[in-house]
C-alpha atoms as a PDB file:
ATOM      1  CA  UNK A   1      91.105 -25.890 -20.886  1.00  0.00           C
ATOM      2  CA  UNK A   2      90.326 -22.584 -19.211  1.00  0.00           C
ATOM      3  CA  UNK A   3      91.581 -21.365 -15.636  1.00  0.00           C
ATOM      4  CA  UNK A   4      88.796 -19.564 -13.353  1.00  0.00           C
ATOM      5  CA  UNK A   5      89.515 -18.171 -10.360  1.00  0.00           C
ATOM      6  CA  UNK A   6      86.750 -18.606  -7.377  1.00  0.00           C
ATOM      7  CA  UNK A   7      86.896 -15.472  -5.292  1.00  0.00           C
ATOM      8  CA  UNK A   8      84.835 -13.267  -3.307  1.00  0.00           C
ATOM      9  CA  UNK A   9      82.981 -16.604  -1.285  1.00  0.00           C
ATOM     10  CA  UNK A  10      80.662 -14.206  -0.118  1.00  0.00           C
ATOM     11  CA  UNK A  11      79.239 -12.943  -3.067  1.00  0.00           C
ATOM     12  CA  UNK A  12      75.527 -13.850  -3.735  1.00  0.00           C
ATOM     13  CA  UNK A  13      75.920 -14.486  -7.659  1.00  0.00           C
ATOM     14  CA  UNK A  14      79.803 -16.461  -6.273  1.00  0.00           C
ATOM     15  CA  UNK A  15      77.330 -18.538  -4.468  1.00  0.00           C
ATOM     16  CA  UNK A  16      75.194 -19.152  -7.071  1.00  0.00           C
ATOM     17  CA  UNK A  17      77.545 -20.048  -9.781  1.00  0.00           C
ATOM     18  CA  UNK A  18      79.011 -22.764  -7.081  1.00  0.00           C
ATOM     19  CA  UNK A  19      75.977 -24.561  -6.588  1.00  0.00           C
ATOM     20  CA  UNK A  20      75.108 -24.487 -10.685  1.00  0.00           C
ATOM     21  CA  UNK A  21      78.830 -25.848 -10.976  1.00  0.00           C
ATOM     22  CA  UNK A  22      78.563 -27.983  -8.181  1.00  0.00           C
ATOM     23  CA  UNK A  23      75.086 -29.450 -10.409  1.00  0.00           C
ATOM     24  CA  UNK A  24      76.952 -29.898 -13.164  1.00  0.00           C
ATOM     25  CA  UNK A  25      80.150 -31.554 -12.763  1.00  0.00           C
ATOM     26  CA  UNK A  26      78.540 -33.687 -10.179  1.00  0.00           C
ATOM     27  CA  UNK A  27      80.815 -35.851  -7.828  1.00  0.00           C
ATOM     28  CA  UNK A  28      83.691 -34.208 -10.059  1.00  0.00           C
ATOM     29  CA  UNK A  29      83.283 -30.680  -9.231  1.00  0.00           C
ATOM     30  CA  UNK A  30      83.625 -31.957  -5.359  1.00  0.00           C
ATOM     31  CA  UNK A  31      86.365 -33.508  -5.761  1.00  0.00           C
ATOM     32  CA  UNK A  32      87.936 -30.304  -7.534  1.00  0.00           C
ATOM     33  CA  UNK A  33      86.783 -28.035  -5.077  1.00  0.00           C
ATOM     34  CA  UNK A  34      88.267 -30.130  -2.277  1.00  0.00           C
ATOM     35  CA  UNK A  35      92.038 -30.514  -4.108  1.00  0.00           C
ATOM     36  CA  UNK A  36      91.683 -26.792  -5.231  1.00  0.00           C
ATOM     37  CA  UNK A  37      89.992 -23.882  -3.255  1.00  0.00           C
ATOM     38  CA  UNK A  38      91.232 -21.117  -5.749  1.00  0.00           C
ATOM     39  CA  UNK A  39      91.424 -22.668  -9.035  1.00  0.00           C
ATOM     40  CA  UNK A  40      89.119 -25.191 -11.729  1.00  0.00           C
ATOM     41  CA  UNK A  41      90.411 -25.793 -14.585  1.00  0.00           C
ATOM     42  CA  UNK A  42      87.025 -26.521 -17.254  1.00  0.00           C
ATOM     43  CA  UNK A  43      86.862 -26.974 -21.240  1.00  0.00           C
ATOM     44  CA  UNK A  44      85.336 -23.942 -23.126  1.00  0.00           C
ATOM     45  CA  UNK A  45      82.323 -26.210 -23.739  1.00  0.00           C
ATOM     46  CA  UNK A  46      81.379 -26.660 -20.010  1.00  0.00           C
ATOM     47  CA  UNK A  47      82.055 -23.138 -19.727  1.00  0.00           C
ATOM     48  CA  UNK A  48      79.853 -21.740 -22.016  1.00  0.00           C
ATOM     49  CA  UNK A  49      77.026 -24.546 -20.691  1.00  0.00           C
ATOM     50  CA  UNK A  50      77.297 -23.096 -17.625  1.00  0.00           C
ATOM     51  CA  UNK A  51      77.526 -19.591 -18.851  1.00  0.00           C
ATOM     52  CA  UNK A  52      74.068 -20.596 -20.511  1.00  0.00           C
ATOM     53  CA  UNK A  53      72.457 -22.147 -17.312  1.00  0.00           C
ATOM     54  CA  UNK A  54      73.736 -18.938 -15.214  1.00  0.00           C
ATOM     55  CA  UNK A  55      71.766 -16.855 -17.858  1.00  0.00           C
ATOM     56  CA  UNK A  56      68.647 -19.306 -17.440  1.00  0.00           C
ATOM     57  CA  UNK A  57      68.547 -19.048 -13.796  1.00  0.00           C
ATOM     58  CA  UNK A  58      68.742 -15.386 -13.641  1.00  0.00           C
ATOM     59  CA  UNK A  59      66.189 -15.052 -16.561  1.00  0.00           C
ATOM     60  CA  UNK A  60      64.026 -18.000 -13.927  1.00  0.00           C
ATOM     61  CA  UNK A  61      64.430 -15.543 -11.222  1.00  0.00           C
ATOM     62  CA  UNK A  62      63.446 -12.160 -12.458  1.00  0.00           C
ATOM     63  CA  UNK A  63      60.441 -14.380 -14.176  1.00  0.00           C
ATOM     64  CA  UNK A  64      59.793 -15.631 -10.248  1.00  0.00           C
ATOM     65  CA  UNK A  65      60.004 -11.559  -9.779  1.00  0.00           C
ATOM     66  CA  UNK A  66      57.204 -10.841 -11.604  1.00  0.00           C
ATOM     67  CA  UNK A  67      55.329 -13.586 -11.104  1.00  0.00           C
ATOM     68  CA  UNK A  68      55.540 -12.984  -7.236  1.00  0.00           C
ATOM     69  CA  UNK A  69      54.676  -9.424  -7.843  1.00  0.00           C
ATOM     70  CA  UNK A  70      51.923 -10.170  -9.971  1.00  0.00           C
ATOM     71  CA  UNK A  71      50.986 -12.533  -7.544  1.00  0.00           C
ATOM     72  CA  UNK A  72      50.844  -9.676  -4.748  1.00  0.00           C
ATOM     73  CA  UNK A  73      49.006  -7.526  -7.520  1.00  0.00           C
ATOM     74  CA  UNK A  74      46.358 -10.316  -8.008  1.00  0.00           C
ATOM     75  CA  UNK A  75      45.767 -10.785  -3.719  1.00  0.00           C
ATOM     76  CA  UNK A  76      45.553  -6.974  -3.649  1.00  0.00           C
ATOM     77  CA  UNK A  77      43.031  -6.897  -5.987  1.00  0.00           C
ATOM     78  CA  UNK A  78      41.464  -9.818  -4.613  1.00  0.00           C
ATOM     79  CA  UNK A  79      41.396  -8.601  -0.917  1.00  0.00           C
ATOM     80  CA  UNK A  80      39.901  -4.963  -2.835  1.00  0.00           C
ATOM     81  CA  UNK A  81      36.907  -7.245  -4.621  1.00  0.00           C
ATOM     82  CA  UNK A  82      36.434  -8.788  -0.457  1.00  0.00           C
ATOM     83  CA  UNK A  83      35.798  -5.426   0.328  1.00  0.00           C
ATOM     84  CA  UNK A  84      33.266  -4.361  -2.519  1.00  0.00           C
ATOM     85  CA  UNK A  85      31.412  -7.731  -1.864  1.00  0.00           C
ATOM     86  CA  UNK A  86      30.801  -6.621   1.738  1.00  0.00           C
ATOM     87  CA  UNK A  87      29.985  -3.035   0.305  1.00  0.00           C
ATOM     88  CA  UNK A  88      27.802  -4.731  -1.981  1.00  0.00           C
ATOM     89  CA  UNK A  89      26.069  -6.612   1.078  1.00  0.00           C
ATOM     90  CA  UNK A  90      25.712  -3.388   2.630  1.00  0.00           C
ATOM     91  CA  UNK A  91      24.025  -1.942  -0.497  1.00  0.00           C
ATOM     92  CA  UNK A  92      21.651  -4.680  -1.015  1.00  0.00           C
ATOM     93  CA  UNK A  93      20.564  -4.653   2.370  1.00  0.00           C
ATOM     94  CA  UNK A  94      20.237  -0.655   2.483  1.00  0.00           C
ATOM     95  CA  UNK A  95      18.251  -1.516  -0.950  1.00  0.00           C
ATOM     96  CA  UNK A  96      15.610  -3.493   0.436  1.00  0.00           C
ATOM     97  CA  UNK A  97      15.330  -1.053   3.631  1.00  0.00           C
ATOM     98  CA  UNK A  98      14.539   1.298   1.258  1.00  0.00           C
ATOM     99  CA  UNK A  99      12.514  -0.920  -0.954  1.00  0.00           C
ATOM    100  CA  UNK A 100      10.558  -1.976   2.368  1.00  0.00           C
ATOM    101  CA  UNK A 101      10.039   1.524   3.516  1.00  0.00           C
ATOM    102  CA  UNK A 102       8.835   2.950  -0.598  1.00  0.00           C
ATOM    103  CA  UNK A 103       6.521  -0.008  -0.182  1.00  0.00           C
ATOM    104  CA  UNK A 104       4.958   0.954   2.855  1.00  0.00           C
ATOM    105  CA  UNK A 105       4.530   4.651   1.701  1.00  0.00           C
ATOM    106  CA  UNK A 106       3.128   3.475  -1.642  1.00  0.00           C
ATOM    107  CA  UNK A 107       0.843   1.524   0.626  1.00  0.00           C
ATOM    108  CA  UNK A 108       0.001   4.336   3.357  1.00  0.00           C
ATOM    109  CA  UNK A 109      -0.576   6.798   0.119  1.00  0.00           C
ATOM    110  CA  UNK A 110      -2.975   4.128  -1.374  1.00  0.00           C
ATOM    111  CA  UNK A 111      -5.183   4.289   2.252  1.00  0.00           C
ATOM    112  CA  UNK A 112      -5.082   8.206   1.932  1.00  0.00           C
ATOM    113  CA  UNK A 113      -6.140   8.739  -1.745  1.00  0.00           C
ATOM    114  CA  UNK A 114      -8.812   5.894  -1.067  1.00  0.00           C
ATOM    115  CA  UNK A 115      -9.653   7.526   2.807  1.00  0.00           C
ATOM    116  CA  UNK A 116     -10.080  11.124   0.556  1.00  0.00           C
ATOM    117  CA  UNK A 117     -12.433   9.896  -1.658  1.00  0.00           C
ATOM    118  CA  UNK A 118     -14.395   8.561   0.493  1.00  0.00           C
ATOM    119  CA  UNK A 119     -14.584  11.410   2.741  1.00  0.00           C
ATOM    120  CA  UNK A 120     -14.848  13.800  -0.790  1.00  0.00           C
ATOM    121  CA  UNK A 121     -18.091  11.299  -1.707  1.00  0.00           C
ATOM    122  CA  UNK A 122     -19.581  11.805   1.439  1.00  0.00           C
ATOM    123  CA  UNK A 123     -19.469  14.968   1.710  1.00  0.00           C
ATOM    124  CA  UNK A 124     -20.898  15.531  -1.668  1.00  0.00           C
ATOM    125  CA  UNK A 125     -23.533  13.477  -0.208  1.00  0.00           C
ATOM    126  CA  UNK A 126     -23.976  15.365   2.378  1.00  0.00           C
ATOM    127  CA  UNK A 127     -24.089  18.677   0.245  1.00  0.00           C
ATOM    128  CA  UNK A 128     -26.926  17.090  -2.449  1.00  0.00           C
ATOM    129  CA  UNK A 129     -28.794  15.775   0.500  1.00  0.00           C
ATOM    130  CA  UNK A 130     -28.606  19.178   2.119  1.00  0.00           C
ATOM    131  CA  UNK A 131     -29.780  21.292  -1.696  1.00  0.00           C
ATOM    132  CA  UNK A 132     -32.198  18.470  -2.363  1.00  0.00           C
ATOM    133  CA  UNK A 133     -34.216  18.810   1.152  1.00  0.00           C
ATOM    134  CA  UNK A 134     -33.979  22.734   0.255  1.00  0.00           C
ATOM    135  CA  UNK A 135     -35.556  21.808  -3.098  1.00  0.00           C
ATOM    136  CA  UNK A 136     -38.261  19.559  -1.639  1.00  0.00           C
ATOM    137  CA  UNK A 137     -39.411  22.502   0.738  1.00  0.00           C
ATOM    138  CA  UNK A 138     -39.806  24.620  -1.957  1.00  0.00           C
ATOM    139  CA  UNK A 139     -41.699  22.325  -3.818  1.00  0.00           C
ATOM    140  CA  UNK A 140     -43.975  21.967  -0.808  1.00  0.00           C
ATOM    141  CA  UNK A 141     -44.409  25.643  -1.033  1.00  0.00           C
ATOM    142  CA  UNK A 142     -45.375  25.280  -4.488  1.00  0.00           C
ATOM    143  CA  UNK A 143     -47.898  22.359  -3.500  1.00  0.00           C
ATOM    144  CA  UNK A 144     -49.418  24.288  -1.312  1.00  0.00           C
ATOM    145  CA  UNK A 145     -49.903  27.964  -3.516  1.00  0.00           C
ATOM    146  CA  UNK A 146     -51.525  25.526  -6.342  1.00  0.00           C
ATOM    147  CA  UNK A 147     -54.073  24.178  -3.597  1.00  0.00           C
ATOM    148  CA  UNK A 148     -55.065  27.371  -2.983  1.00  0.00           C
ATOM    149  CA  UNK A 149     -54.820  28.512  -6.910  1.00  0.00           C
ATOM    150  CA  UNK A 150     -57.357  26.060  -7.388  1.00  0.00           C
ATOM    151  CA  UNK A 151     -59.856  27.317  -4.526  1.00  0.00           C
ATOM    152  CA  UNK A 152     -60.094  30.762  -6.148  1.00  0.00           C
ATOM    153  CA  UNK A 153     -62.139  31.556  -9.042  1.00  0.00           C
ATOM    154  CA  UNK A 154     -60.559  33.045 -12.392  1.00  0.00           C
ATOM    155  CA  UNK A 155     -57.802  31.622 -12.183  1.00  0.00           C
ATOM    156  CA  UNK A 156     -57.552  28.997 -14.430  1.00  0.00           C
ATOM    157  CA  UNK A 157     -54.485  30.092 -16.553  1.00  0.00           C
ATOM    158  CA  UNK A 158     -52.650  30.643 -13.219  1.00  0.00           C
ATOM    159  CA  UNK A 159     -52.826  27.299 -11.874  1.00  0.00           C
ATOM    160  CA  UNK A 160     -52.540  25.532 -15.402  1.00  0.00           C
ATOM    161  CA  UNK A 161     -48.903  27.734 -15.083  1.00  0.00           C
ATOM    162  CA  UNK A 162     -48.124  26.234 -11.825  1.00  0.00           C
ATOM    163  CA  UNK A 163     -49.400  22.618 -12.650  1.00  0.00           C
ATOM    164  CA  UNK A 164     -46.597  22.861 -15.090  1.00  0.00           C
ATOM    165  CA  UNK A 165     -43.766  24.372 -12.713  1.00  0.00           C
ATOM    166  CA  UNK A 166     -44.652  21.287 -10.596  1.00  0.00           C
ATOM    167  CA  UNK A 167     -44.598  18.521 -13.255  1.00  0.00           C
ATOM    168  CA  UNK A 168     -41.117  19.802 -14.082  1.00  0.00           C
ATOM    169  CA  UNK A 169     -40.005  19.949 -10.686  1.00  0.00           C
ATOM    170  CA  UNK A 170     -40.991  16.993 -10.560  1.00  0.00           C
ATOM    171  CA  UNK A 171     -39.095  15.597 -12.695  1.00  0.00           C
ATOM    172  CA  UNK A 172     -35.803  17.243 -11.625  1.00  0.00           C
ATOM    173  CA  UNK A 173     -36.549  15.279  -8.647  1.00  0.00           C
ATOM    174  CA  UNK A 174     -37.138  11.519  -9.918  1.00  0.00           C
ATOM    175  CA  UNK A 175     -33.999  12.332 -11.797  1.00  0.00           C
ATOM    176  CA  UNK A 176     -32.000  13.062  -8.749  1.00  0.00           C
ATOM    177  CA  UNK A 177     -33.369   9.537  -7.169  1.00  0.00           C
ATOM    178  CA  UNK A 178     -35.998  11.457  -5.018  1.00  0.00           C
ATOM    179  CA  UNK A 179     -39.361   9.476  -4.220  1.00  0.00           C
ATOM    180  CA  UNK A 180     -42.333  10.197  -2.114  1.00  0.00           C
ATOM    181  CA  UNK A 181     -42.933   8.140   0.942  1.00  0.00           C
ATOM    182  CA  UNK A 182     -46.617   6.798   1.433  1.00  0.00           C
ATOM    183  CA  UNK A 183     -47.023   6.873   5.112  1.00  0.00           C
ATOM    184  CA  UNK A 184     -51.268   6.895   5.619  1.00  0.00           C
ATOM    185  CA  UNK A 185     -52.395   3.830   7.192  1.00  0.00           C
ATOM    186  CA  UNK A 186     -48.931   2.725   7.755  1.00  0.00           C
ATOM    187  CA  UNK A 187     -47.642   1.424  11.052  1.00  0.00           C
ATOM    188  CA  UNK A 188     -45.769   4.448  12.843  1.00  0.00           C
ATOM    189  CA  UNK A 189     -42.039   3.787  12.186  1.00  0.00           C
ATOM    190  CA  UNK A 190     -39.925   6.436  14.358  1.00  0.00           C
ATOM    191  CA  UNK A 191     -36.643   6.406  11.392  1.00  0.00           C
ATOM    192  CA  UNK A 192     -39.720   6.968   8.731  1.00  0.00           C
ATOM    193  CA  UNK A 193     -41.789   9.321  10.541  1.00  0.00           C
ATOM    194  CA  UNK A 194     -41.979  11.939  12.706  1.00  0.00           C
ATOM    195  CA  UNK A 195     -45.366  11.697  15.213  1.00  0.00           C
ATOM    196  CA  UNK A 196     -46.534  15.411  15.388  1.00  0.00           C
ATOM    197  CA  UNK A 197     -50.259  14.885  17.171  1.00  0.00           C
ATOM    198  CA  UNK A 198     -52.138  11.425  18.461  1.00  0.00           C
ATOM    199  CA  UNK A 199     -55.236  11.092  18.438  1.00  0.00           C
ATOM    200  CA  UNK A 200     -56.756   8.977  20.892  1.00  0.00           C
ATOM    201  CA  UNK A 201     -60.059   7.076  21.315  1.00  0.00           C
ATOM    202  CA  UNK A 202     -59.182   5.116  17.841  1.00  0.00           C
ATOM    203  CA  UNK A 203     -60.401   2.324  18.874  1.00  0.00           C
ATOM    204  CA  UNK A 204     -61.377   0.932  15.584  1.00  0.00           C
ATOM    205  CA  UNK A 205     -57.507   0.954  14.228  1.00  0.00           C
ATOM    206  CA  UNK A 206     -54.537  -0.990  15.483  1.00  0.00           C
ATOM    207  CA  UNK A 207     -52.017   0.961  18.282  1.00  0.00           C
ATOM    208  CA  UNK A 208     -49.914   3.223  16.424  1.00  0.00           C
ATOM    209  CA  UNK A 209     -51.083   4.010  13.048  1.00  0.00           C
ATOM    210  CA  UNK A 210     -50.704   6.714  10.767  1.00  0.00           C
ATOM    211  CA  UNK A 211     -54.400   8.515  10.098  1.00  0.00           C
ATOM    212  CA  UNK A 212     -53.110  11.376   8.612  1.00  0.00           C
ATOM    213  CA  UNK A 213     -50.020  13.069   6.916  1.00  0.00           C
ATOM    214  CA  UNK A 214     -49.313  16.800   8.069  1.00  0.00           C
ATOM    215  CA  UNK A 215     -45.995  17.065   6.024  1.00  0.00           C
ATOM    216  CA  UNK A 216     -45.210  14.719   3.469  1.00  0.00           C
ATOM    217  CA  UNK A 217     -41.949  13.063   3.775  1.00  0.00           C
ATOM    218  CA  UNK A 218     -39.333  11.778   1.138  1.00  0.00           C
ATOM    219  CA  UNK A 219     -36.621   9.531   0.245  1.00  0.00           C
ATOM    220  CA  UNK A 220     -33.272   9.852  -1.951  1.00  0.00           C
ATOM    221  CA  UNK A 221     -32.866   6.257  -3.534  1.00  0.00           C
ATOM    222  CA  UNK A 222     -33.042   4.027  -0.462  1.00  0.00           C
ATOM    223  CA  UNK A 223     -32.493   6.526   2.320  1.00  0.00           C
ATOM    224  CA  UNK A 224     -34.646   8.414   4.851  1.00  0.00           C
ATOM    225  CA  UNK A 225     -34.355  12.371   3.245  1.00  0.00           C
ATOM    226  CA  UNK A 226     -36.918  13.649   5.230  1.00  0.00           C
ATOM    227  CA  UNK A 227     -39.054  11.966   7.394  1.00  0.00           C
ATOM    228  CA  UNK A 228     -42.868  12.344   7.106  1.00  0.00           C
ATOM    229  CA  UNK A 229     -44.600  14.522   9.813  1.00  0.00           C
ATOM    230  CA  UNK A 230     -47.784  12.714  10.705  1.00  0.00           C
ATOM    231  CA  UNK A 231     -50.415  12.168  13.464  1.00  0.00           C
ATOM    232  CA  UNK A 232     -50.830   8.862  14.496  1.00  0.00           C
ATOM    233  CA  UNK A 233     -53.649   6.860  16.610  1.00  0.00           C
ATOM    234  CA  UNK A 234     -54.093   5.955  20.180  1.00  0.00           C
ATOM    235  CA  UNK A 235     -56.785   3.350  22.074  1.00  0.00           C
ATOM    236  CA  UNK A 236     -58.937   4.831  24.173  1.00  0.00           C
ATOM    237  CA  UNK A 237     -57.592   4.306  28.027  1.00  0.00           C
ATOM    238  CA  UNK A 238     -61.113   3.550  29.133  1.00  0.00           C
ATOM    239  CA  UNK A 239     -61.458   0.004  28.655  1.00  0.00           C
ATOM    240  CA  UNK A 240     -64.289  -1.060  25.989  1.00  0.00           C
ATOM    241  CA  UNK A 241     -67.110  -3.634  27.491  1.00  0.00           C
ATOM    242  CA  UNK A 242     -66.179  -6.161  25.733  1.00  0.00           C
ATOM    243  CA  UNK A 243     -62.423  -6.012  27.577  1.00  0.00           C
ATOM    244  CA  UNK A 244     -64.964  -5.541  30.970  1.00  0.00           C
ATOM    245  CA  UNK A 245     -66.656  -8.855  29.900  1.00  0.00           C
ATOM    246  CA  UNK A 246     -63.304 -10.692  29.223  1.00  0.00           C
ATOM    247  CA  UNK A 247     -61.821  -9.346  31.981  1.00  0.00           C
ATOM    248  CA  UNK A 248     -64.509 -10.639  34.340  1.00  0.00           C
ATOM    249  CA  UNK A 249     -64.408 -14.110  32.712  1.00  0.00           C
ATOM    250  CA  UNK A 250     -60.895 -14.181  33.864  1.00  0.00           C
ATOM    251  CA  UNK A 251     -61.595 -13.397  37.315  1.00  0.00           C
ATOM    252  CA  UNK A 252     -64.313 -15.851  37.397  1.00  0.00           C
ATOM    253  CA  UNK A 253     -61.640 -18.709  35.961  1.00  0.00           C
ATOM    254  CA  UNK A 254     -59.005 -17.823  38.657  1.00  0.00           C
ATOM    255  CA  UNK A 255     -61.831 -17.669  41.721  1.00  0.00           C
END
C-alpha cells in the first residue's frame, strides 16, 4: 500500500488527477475522499494504472493541441482560398470585359481593313478611268491624223505606219475592257450621250434620234467612260397635212 498526500486543491493537474482517481476507484474513491481529505492509501498497481492514464490524458490533450491548431491552420487557409475564389470571380469577369472589348476591336479593325480596300479599289478606279479617257483622246487624235493621211497623196507608207499605231492601240484598249459605243440611229439616251446640235424638220425619223456621231463615245466593261457627243433629230413644229386632216376629223367628231 502506498500513502499520497492530496495537496495544493487548486492546482490544475491536482484537479485533474482527482477526477481520473475519482474514475477509477469509482464509488470507492468517494467514499475515501469523504473519510480522508489529506490522505489515500492505494496498491502500487492502481498507482502505476493511474500514473499510466495521467500520461494518456496529457498525451490526449497536447494531441487535442495540435489538432485544434491544425484545425485553426486548416479555417485560415480555408477563409484565404474564400478570398482567391472571389479574386478569381473578379478575374474572370475582368477576363471577359476584356475578351468583349478585343472582340469588338478585332471586329471594328475587320470594317476598317475591309472600308480601306474598298476605298483603295475605287480609287484605283477612279485613276484607270481617269489615264484610260486620256488614252482614248489620244487615240481620237490619232483617228483623226490617219483620216487626213489618207486624203493626201504620197503618202502611202505614212498611213500604213499609223494604221499600225492604231491596231495596237487598239488592242491595249480591248485589253483594258474598253469598247466602242454604237450610238447612230439609236434612241438619244442622256447617261449614253451627250446631244451637241438637233436638227429639226426630221420628220421622216422618230423624236429623238441619233443621225450623226460628232465624237465617238466609249465604255470600260459595263460602264459609261465617255459618253458619245452626237446630234440628234427634231419634228418639224409646223404640223404636216396629214396631222391638218386628222386634226379636222376630230373637230368634225366633237361638233
Amino acid at each position: 500500500m502506498m500513502n499520497m498526500s492530496r495537496k495544493g486543491k487548486g492546482d490544475g493537474r491536482s484537479m485533474m488527477f482527482d477526477d481520473i482517481f475519482d474514475s477509477f476507484l469509482g464509488d470507492r474513491g468517494s467514499q475515501t475522499r469523504k473519510s480522508s481529505s489529506d490522505n489515500i492509501s492505494i496498491s502500487k498497481r492502481e498507482y502505476e494504472m493511474l500514473k499510466a492514464k495521467g500520461e494518456k490524458f496529457e498525451a490526449l490533450v497536447e494531441e487535442h493541441k495540435k489538432v485544434k491548431t491544425w484545425n485553426d491552420q486548416l479555417m485560415k487557409e480555408m477563409d484565404d482560398l474564400k478570398d482567391d475564389a472571389r479574386n478569381f470571380k473578379e478575374l474572370e469577369e475582368e477576363k471577359e470585359k476584356f475578351l468583349h472589348s478585343l472582340l469588338q476591336v478585332r471586329a471594328d479593325f475587320e470594317n476598317y481593313k475591309k472600308r480601306q480596300e474598298r476605298e483603295n479599289s475605287n480609287y484605283k478606279q477612279y485613276v484607270l478611268e481617269g489615264v484610260l479617257a486620256k488614252l482614248i483622246c489620244h487615240y481620237d487624235d490619232l483617228v483623226r491624223a490617219l483620216n487626213l493621211l489618207k486624203m493626201l497623196e504620197g503618202a502611202e507608207g505614212i498611213t500604213k505606219g499609223f494604221e499600225l499605231i492604231l491596231k495596237n492601240f487598239e488592242k491595249i484598249m480591248e485589253d483594258e475592257g474598253i469598247r466602242s459605243m454604237e450610238s447612230e440611229g439609236q434612241k438619244f439616251d442622256p447617261y449614253k450621250h451627250e446631244a451637241m446640235m438637233v436638227e429639226e424638220g426630221r420628220d421622216d425619223l422618230p423624236e429623238n434620234t441619233i443621225i450623226e456621231v460628232l465624237d465617238r463615245g466609249y465604255f470600260l466593261k459595263s460602264k459609261v467612260l465617255r459618253p458619245a457627243k452626237v446630234k440628234i433629230s427634231k419634228k418639224s413644229k409646223l404640223p404636216t397635212l396629214n396631222e391638218k386632216i386628222e386634226s379636222n376629223q376630230d373637230y368634225k367628231i366633237k361638233i
